[in-house]
Protein backbone atom coordinates (compact mmCIF):
# COMPACT_ATOMS: atom_id res chain seq x y z
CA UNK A 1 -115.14 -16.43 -26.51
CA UNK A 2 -116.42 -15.22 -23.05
CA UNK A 3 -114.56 -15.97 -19.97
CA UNK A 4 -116.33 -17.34 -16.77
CA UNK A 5 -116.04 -16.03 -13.67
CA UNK A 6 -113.46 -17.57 -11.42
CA UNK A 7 -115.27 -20.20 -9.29
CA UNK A 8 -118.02 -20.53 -11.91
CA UNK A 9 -119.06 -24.14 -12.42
CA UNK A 10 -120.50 -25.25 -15.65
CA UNK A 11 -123.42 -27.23 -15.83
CA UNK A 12 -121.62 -30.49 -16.38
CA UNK A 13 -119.11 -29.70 -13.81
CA UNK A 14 -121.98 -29.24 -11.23
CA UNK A 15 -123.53 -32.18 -12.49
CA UNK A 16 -120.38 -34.54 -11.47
CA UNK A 17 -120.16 -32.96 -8.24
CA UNK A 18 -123.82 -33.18 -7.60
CA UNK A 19 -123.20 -37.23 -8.97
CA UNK A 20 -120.11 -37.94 -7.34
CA UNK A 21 -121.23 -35.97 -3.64
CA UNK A 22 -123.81 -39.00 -4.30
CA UNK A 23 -121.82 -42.26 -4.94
CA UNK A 24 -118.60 -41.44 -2.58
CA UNK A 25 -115.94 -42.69 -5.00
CA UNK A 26 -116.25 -42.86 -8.44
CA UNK A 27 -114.57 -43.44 -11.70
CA UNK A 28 -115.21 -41.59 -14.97
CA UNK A 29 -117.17 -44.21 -16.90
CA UNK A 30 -119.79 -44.59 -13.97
CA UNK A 31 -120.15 -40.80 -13.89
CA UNK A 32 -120.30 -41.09 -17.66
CA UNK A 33 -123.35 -43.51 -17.26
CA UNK A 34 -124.90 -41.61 -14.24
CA UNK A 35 -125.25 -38.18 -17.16
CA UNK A 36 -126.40 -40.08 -20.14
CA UNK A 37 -129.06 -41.17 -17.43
CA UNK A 38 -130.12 -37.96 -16.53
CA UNK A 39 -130.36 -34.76 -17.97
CA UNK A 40 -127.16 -33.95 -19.03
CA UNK A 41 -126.22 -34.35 -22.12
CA UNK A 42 -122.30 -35.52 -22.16
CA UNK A 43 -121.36 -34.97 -25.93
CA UNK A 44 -117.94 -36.94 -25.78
CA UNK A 45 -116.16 -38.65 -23.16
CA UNK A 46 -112.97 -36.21 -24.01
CA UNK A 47 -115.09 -33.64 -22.18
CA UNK A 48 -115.82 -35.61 -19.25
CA UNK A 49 -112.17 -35.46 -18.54
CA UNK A 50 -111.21 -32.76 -19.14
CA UNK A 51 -113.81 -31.22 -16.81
CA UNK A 52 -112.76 -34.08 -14.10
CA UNK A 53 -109.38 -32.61 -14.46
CA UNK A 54 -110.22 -29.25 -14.26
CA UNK A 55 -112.47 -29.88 -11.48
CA UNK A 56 -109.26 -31.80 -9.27
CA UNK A 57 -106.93 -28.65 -10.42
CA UNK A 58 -109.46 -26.54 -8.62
CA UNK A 59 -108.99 -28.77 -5.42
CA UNK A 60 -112.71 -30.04 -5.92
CA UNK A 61 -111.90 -33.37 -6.43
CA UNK A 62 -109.16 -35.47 -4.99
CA UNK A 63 -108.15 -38.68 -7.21
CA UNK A 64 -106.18 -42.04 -6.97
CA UNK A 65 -105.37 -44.99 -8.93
CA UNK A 66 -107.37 -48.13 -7.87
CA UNK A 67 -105.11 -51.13 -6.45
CA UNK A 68 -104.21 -53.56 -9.90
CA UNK A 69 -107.77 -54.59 -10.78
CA UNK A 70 -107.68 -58.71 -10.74
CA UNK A 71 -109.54 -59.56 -13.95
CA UNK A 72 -107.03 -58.20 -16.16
CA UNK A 73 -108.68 -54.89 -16.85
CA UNK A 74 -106.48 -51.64 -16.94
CA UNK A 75 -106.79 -49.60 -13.40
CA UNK A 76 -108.99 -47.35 -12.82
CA UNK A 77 -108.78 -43.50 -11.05
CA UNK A 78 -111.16 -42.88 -8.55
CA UNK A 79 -111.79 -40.21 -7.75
CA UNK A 80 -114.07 -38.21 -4.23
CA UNK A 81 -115.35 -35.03 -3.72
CA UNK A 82 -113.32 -32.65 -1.34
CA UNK A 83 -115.10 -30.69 0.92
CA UNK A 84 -114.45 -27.56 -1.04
CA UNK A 85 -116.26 -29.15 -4.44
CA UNK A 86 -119.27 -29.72 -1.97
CA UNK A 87 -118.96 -25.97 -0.23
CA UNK A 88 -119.48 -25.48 -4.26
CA UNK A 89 -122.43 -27.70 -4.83
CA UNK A 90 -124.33 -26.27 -1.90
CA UNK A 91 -123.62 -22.38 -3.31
CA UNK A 92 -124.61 -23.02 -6.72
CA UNK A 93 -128.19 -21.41 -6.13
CA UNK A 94 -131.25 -24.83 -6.82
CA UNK A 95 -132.86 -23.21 -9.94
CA UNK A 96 -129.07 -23.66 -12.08
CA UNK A 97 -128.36 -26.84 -9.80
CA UNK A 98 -131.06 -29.69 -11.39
CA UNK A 99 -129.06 -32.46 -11.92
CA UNK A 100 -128.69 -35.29 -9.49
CA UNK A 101 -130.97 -34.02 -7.12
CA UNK A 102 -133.45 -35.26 -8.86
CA UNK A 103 -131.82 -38.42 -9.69
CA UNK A 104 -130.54 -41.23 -7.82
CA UNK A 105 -126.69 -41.77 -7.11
CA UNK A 106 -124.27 -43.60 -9.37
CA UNK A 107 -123.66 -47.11 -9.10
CA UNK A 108 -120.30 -48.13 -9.36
């Protein structure tokens, strides 16, 4: 198994930056819909969050749990991009950055 480079992103780590720099605050299902929308292909939820976790260990996200939602459904973590995940987006050279700039932002 190769190793990336420290500060590497992978291509569906870019992609949720690139989505969430988009929508503002997200959760994890409406990034889930924003990829199976696009280009991306997410092949289980499992690895959506496990990359948003790795993604807020590396200080490029920032996440909270929503206020008690009042229809009875479980909470929800939202989570933003910090300023460092978009310092990330914006060094990712365009030709391995295609996601969500050529799609429109999440809806939440």
């Amino acid at each position: 198994m190769t190793r990336r480079r420290p500060g590497a992103l992978l291509p569906l780590e870019l992609a949720i930056l690139e989505e969430g720099l988009a929508a503002g605050e997200f959760h994890g299902f409406a990034i889930a819909k924003a990829l199976a929308h696009g280009s991306s292909r997410l092949t289980a939820h499992g690895t959506l969050y496990k990359a948003l976790g790795r993604l807020e260990s590396a200080g490029l996200l920032r996440s909270s749990w929503e206020d008690p939602a009042p229809e009875g459904r479980p909470r929800r973590r939202l989570y933003t991009v910090t300023g460092a995940g978009a310092l990330a987006v914006t060094q990712v050279a365009p030709a391995t950055a295609p996601m969500a700039r050529r799609r429109p932002g999440l809806a939440t």
